[in-house]
C-alpha atoms as a PDB file:
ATOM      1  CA  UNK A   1       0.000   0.000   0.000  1.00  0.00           C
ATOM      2  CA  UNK A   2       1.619   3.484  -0.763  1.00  0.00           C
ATOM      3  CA  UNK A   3       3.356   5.196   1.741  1.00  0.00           C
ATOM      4  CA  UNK A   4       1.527   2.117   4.241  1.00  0.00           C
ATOM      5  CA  UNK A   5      -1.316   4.220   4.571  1.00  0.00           C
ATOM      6  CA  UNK A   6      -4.143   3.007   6.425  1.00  0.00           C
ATOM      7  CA  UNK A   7      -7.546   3.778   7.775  1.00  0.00           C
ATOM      8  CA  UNK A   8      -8.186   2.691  11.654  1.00  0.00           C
ATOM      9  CA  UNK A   9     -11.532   2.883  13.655  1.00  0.00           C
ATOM     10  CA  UNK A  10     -11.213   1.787  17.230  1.00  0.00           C
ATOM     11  CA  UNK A  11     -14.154   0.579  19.775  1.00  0.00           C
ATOM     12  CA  UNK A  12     -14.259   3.090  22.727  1.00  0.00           C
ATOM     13  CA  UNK A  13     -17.318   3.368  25.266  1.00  0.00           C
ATOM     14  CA  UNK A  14     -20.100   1.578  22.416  1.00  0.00           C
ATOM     15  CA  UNK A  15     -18.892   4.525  19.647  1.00  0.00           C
ATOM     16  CA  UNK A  16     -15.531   4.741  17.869  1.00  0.00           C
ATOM     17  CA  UNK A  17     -12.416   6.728  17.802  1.00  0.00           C
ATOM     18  CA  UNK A  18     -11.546   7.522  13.842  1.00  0.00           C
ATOM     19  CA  UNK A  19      -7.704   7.188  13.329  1.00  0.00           C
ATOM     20  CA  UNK A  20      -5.090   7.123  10.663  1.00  0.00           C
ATOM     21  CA  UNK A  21      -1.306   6.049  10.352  1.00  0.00           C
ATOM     22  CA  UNK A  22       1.394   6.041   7.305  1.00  0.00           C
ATOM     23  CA  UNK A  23       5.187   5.304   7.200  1.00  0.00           C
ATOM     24  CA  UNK A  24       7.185   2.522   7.727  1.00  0.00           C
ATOM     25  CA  UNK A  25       9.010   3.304  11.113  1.00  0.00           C
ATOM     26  CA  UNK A  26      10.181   1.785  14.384  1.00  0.00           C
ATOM     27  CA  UNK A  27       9.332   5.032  16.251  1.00  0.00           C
ATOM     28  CA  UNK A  28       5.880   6.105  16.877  1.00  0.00           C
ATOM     29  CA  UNK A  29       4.607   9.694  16.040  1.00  0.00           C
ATOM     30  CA  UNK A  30       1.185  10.695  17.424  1.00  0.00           C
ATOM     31  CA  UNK A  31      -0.386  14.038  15.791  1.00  0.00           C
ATOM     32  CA  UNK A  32      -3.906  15.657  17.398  1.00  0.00           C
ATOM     33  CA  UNK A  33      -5.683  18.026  14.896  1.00  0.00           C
ATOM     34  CA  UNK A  34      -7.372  21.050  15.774  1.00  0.00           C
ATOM     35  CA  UNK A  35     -10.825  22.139  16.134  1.00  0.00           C
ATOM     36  CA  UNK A  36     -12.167  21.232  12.443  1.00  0.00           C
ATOM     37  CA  UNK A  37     -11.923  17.768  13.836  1.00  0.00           C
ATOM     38  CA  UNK A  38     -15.441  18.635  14.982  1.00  0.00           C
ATOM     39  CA  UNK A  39     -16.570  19.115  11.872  1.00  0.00           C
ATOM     40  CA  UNK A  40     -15.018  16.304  10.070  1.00  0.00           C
ATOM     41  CA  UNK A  41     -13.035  13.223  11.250  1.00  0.00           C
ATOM     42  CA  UNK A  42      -9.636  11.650   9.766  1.00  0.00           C
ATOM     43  CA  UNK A  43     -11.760   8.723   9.314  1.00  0.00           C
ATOM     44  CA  UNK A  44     -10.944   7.294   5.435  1.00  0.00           C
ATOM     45  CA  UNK A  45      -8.524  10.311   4.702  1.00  0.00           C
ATOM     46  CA  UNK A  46      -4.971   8.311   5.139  1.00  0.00           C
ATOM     47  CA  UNK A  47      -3.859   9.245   1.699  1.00  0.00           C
ATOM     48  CA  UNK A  48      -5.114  12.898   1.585  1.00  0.00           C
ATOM     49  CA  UNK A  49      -3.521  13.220   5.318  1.00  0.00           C
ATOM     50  CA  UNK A  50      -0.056  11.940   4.349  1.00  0.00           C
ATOM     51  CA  UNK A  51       1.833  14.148   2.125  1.00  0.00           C
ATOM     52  CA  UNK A  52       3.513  16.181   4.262  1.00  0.00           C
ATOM     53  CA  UNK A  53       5.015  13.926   6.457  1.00  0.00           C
ATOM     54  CA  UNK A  54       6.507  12.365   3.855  1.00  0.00           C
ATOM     55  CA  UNK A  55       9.828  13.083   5.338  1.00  0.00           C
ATOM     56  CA  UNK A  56       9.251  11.048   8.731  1.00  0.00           C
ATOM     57  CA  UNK A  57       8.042   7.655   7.226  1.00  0.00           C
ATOM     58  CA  UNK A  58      11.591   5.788   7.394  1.00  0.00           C
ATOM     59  CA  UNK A  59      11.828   6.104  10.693  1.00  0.00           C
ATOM     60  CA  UNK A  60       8.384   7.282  12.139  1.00  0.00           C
ATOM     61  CA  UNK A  61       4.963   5.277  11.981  1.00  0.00           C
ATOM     62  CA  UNK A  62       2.893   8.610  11.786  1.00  0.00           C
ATOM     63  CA  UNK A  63      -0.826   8.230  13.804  1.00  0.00           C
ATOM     64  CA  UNK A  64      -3.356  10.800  13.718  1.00  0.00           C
ATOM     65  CA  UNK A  65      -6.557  10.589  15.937  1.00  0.00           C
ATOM     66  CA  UNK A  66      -9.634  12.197  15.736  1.00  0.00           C
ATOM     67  CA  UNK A  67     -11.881  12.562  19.172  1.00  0.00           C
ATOM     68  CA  UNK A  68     -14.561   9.569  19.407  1.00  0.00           C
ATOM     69  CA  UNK A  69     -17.644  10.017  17.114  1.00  0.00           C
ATOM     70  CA  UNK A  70     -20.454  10.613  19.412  1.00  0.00           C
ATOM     71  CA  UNK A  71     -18.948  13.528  21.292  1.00  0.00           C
ATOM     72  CA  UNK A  72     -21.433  14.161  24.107  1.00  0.00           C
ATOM     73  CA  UNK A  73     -22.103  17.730  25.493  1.00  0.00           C
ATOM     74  CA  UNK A  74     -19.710  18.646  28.664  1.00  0.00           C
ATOM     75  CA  UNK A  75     -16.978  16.327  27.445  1.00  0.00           C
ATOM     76  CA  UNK A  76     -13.916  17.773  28.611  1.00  0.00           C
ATOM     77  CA  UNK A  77     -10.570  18.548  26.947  1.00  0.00           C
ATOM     78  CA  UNK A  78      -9.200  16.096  29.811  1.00  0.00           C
ATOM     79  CA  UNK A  79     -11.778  13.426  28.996  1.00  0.00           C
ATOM     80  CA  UNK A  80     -10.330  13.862  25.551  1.00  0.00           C
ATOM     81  CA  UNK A  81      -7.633  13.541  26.802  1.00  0.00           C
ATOM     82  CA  UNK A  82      -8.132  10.364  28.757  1.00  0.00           C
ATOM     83  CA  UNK A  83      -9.512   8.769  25.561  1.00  0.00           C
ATOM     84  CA  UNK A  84      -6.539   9.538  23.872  1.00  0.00           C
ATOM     85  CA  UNK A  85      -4.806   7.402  26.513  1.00  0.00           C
ATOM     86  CA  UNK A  86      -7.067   4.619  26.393  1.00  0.00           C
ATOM     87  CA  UNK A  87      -6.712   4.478  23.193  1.00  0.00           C
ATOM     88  CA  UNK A  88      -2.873   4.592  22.384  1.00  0.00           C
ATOM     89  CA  UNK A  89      -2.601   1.933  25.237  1.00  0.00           C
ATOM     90  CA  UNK A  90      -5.311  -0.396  22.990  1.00  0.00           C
ATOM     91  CA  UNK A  91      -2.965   0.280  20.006  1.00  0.00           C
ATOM     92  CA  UNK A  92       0.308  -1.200  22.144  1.00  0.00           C
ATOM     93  CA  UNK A  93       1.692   2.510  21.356  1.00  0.00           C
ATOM     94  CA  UNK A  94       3.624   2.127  24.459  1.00  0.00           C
ATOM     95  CA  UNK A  95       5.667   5.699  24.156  1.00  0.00           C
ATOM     96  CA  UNK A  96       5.886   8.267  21.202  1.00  0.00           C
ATOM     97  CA  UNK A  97       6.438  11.626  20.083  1.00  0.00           C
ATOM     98  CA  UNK A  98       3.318  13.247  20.650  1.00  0.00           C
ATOM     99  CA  UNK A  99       2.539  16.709  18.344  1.00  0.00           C
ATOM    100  CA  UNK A 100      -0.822  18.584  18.997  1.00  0.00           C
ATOM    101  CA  UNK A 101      -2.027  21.573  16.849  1.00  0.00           C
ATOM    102  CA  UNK A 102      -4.431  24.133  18.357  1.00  0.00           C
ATOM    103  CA  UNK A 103      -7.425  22.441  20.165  1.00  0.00           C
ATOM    104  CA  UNK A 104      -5.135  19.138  19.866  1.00  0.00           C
ATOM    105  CA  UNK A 105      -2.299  20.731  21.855  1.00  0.00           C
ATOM    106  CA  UNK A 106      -4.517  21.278  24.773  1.00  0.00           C
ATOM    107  CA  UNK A 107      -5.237  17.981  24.429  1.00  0.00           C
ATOM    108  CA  UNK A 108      -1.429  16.659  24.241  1.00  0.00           C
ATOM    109  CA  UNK A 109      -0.554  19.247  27.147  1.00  0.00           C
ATOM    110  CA  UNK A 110      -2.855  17.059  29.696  1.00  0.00           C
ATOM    111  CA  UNK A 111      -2.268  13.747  27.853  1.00  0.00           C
ATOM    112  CA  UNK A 112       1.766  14.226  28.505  1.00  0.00           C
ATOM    113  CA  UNK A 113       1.264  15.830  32.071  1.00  0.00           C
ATOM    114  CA  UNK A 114      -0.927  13.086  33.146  1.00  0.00           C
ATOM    115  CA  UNK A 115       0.469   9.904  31.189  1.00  0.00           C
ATOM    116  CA  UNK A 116       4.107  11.324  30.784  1.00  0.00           C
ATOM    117  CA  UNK A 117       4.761   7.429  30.264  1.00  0.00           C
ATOM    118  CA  UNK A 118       2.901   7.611  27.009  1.00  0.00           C
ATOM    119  CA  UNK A 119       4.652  10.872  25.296  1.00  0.00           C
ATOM    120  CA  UNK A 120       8.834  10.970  24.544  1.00  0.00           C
ATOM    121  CA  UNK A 121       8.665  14.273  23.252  1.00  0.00           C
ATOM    122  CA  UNK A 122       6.254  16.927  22.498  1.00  0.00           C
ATOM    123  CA  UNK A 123       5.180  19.182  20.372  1.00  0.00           C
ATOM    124  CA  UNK A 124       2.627  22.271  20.525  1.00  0.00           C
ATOM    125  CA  UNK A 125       1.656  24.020  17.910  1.00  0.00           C
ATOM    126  CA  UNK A 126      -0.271  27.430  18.086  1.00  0.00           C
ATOM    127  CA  UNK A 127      -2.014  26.274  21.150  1.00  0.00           C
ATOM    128  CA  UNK A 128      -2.858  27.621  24.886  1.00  0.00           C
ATOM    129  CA  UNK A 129      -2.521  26.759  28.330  1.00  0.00           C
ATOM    130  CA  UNK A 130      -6.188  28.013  28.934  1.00  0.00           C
ATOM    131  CA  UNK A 131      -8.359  29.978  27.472  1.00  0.00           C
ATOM    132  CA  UNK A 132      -7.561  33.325  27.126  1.00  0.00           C
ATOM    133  CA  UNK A 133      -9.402  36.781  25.857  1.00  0.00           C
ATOM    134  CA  UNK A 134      -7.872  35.606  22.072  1.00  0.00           C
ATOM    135  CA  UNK A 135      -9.714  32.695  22.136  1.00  0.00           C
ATOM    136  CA  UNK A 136     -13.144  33.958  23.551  1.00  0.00           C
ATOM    137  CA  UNK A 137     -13.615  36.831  21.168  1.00  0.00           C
ATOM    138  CA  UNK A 138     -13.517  33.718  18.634  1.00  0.00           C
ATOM    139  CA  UNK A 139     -14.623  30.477  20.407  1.00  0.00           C
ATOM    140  CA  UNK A 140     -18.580  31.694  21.054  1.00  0.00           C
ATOM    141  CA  UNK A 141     -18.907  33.732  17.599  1.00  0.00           C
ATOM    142  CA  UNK A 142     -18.099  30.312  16.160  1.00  0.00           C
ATOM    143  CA  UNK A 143     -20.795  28.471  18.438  1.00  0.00           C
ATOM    144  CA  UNK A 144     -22.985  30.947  17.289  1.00  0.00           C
ATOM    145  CA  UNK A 145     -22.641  30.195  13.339  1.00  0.00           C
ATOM    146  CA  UNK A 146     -22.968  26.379  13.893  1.00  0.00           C
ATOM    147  CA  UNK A 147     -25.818  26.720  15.735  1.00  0.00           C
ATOM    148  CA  UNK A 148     -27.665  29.034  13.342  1.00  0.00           C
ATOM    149  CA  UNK A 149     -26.124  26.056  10.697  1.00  0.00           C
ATOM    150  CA  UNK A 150     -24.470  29.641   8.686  1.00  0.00           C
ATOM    151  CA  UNK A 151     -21.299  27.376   7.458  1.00  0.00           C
ATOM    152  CA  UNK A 152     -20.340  29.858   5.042  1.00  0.00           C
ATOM    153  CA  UNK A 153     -19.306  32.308   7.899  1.00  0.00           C
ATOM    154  CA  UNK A 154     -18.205  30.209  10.053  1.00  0.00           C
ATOM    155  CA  UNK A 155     -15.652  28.917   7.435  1.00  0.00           C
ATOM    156  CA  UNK A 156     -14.619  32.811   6.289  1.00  0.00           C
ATOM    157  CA  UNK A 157     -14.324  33.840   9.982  1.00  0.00           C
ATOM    158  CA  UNK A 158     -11.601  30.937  10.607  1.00  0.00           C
ATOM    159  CA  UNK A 159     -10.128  31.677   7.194  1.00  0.00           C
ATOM    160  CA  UNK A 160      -9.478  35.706   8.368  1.00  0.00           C
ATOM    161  CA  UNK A 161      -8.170  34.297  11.543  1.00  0.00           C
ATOM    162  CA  UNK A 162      -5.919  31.973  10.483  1.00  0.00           C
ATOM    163  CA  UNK A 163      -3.633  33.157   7.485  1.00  0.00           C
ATOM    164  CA  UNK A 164      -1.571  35.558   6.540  1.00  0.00           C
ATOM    165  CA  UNK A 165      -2.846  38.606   4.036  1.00  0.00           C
ATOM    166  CA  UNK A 166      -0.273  37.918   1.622  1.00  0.00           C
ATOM    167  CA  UNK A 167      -2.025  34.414   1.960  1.00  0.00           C
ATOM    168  CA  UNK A 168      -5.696  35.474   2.221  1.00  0.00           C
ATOM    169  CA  UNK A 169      -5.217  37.890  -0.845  1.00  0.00           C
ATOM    170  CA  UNK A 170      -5.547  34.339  -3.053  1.00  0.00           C
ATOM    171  CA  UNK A 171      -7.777  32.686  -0.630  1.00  0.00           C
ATOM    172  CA  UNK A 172     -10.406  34.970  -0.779  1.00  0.00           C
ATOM    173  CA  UNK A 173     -11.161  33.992  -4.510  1.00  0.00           C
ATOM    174  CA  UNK A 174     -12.703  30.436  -2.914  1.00  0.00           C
ATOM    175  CA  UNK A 175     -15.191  32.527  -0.283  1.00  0.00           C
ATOM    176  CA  UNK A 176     -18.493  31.778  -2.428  1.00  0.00           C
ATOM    177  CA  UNK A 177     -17.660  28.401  -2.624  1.00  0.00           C
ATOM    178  CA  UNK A 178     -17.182  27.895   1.097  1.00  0.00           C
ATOM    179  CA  UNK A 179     -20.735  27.471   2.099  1.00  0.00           C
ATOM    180  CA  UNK A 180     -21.026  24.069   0.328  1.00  0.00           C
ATOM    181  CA  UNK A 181     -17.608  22.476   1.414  1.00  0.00           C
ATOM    182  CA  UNK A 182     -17.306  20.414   4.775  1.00  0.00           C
ATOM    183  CA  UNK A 183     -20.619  21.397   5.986  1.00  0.00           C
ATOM    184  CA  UNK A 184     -21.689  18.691   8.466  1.00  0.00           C
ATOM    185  CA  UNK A 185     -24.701  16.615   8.734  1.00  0.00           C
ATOM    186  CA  UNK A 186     -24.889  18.048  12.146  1.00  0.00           C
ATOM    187  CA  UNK A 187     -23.204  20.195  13.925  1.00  0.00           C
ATOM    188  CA  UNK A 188     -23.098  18.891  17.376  1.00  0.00           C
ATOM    189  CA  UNK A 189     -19.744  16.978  17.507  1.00  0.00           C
ATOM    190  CA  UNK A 190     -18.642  20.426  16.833  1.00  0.00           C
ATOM    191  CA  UNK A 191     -20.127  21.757  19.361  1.00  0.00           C
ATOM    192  CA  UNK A 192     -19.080  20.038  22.273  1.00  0.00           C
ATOM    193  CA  UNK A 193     -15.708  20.379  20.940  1.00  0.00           C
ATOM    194  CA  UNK A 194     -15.666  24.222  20.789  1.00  0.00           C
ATOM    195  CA  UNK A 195     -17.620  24.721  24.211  1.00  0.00           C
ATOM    196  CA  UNK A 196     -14.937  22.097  25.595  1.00  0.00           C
ATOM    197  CA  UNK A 197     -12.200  24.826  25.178  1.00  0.00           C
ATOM    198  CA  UNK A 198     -13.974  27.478  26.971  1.00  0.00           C
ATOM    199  CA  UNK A 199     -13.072  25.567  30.642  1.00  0.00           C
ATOM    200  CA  UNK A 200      -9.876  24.693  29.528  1.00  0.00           C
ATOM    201  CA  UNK A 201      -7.017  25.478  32.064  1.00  0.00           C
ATOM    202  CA  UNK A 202      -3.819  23.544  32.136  1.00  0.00           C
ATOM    203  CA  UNK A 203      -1.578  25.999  33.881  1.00  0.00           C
ATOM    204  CA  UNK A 204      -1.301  24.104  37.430  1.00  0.00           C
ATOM    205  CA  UNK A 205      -0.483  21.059  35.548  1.00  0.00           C
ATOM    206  CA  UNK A 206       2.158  22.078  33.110  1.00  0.00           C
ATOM    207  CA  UNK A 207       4.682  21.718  35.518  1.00  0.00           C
ATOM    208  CA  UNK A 208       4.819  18.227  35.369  1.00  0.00           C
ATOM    209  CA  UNK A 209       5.562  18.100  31.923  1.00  0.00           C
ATOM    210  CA  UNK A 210       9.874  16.998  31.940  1.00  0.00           C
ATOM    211  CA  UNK A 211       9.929  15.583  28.444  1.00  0.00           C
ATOM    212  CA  UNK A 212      11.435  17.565  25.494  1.00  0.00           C
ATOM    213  CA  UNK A 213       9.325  20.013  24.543  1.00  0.00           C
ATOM    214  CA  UNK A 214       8.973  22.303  21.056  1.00  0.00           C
ATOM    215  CA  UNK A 215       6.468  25.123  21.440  1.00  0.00           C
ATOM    216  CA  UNK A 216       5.501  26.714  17.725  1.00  0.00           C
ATOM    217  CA  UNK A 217       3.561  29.474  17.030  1.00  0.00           C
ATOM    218  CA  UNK A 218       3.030  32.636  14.826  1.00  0.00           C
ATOM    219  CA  UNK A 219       3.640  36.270  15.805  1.00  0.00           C
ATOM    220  CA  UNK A 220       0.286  37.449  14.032  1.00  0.00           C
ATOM    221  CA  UNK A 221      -2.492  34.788  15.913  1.00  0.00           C
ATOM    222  CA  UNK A 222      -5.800  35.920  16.109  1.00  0.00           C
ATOM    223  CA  UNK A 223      -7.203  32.528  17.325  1.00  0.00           C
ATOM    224  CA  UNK A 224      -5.118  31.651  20.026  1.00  0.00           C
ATOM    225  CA  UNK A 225      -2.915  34.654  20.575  1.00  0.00           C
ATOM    226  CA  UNK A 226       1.012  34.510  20.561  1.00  0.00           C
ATOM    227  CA  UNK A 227       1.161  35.303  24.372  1.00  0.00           C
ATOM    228  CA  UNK A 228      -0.423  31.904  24.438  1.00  0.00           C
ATOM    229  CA  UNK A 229       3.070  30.310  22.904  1.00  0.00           C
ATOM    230  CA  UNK A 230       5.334  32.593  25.332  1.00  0.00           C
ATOM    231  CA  UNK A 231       2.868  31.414  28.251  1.00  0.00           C
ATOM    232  CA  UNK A 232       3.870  27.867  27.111  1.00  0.00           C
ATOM    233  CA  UNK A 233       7.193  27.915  27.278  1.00  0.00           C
ATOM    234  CA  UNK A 234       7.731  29.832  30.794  1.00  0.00           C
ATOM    235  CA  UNK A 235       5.577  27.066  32.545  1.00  0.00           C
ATOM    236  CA  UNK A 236       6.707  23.762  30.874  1.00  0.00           C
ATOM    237  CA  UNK A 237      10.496  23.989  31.888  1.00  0.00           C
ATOM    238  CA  UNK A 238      13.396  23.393  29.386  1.00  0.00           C
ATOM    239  CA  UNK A 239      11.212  23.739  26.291  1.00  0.00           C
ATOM    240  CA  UNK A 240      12.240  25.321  22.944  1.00  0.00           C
ATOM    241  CA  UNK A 241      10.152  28.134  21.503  1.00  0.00           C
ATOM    242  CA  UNK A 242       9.975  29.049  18.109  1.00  0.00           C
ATOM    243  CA  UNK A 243       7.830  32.076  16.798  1.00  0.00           C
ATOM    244  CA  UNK A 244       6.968  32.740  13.052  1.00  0.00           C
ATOM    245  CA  UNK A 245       7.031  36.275  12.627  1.00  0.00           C
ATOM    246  CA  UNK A 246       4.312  37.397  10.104  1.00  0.00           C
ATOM    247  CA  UNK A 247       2.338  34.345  10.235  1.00  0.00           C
ATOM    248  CA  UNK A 248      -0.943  33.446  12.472  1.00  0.00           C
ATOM    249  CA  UNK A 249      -2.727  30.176  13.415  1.00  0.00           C
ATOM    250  CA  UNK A 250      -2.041  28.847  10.036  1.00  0.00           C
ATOM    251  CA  UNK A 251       1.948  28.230  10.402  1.00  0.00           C
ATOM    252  CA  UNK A 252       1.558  24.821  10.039  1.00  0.00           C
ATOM    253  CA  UNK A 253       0.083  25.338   6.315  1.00  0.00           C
ATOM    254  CA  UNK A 254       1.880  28.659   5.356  1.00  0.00           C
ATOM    255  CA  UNK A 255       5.430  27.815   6.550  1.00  0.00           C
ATOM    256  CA  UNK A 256       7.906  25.869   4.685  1.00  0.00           C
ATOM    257  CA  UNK A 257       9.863  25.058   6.838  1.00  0.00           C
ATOM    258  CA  UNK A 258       7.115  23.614   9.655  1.00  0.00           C
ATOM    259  CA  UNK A 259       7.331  20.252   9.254  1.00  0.00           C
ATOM    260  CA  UNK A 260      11.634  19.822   8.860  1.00  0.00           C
ATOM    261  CA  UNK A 261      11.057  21.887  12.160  1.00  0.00           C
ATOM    262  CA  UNK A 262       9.454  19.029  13.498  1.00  0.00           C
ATOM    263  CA  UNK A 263      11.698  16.581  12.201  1.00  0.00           C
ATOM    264  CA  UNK A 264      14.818  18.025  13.341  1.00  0.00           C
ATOM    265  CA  UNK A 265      13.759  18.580  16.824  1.00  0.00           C
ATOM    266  CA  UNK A 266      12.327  14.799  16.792  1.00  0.00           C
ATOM    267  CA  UNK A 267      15.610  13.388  15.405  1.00  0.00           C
ATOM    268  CA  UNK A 268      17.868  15.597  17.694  1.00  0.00           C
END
């Protein structure tokens, strides 16, 4: 199978946890999306998820969860977290590197503070320690959109919040089609995922975080804030910080060099 791409869905609780995993490796590398998961899964997407971590498959088997299906309302980013746990344990992923973008790196901060077993090194990427004024100016407006089921907005809104102009200046050609892409059957998985982040506050735990530990983030964030990054890296001791300077919540898409990033901090 190219690249050794495959598509996973593991039991958990009578639903299922949607995963996928590519390369060829001896090590393990776990990566938690952000807050779209809500809207869609990785479920079935192993070859559109691959490409660019095309660079880790000789030595990395690359895994990327999703949060479990049915995603009931006051699940917590540490019951995500806790799943995440179950689940790596159920998969014999005994330790890994452990990278978690956005809503996914508030879920790797609590995974590797309360399982530090499970995670070898870490990465967070244009994440938070809590929620912050950044992320509530954002968080609700979003809740707001999916519940009035105005997917258009909701995708602009993250779109204006997320990239660059220089990027946005080509983006914006795609806005009327937005409406009609990745539009849910329902938009409660989303939900509970968004409202989730709103309680979020890791700051008493981050201490116990003594693995390696790469904090990225962009200067210009509008979602999370790049305070959020600098917050990181005072409380989780020893950790390497890396800022993009003209770049927001996006850096992961818009900069080239994001992923050897990764790979040379995982490989030092």
């Amino acid at each position: 199978m190219l690249w050794n791409a495959r598509n996973h869905r593991i039991p958990l609780d009578g639903t299922a946890l949607e995963a996928v995993s590519f390369g060829r490796g001896e090590k393990q590398l776990v990566i938690l999306p952000g807050l779209s998961d809500g809207l869609a899964t990785v479920g079935g997407k192993a070859l559109l998820l691959a490409p660019p971590y095309r660079r880790f498959f000789d030595r990395y088997t690359v895994w990327m969860f999703s949060r479990r299906n049915d995603l009931p309302a006051g699940f917590s980013i540490g019951d995500m977290a806790e799943d995440q746990a179950r689940v790596m344990q159920t998969l014999g992923i005994g330790s890994a590197a452990v990278m978690g973008v956005s809503e996914g790196g508030m879920i790797a901060e609590l995974l590797t503070a309360r399982h530090p077993a499970l995670v070898e090194k870490l990465i967070l990427a244009v994440t938070a320690p809590c929620v912050n004024d950044t992320l509530r100016d954002c968080i609700p407006r979003w809740i707001g959109f999916a519940k009035e089921g105005r997917h258009r907005e909701l995708m602009i809104d993250t779109a204006e919040r997320s990239y660059s102009p220089a990027y946005l200046e080509k983006f914006r050609k795609l806005y009327p089609f937005l409406g009609m892409v990745g539009k849910p059957k329902d938009y409660g998985r989303f939900l509970s995922n968004a409202e989730a982040t709103l309680s979020f506050d890791a700051r008493e735990e981050l201490g116990r975080i003594v693995c390696p530990t790469l904090i990225l983030g962009g200067e210009d964030d509008h979602i999370v804030g790049a305070d959020a990054s600098r917050e990181l890296s005072e409380r989780i001791a020893g950790s390497e910080l890396f800022l993009y300077p003209g770049l927001g919540h996006a850096v992961y898409e818009e900069a080239k060099d994001f992923y050897a990033r990764v790979f040379a901090f995982l490989d030092a």
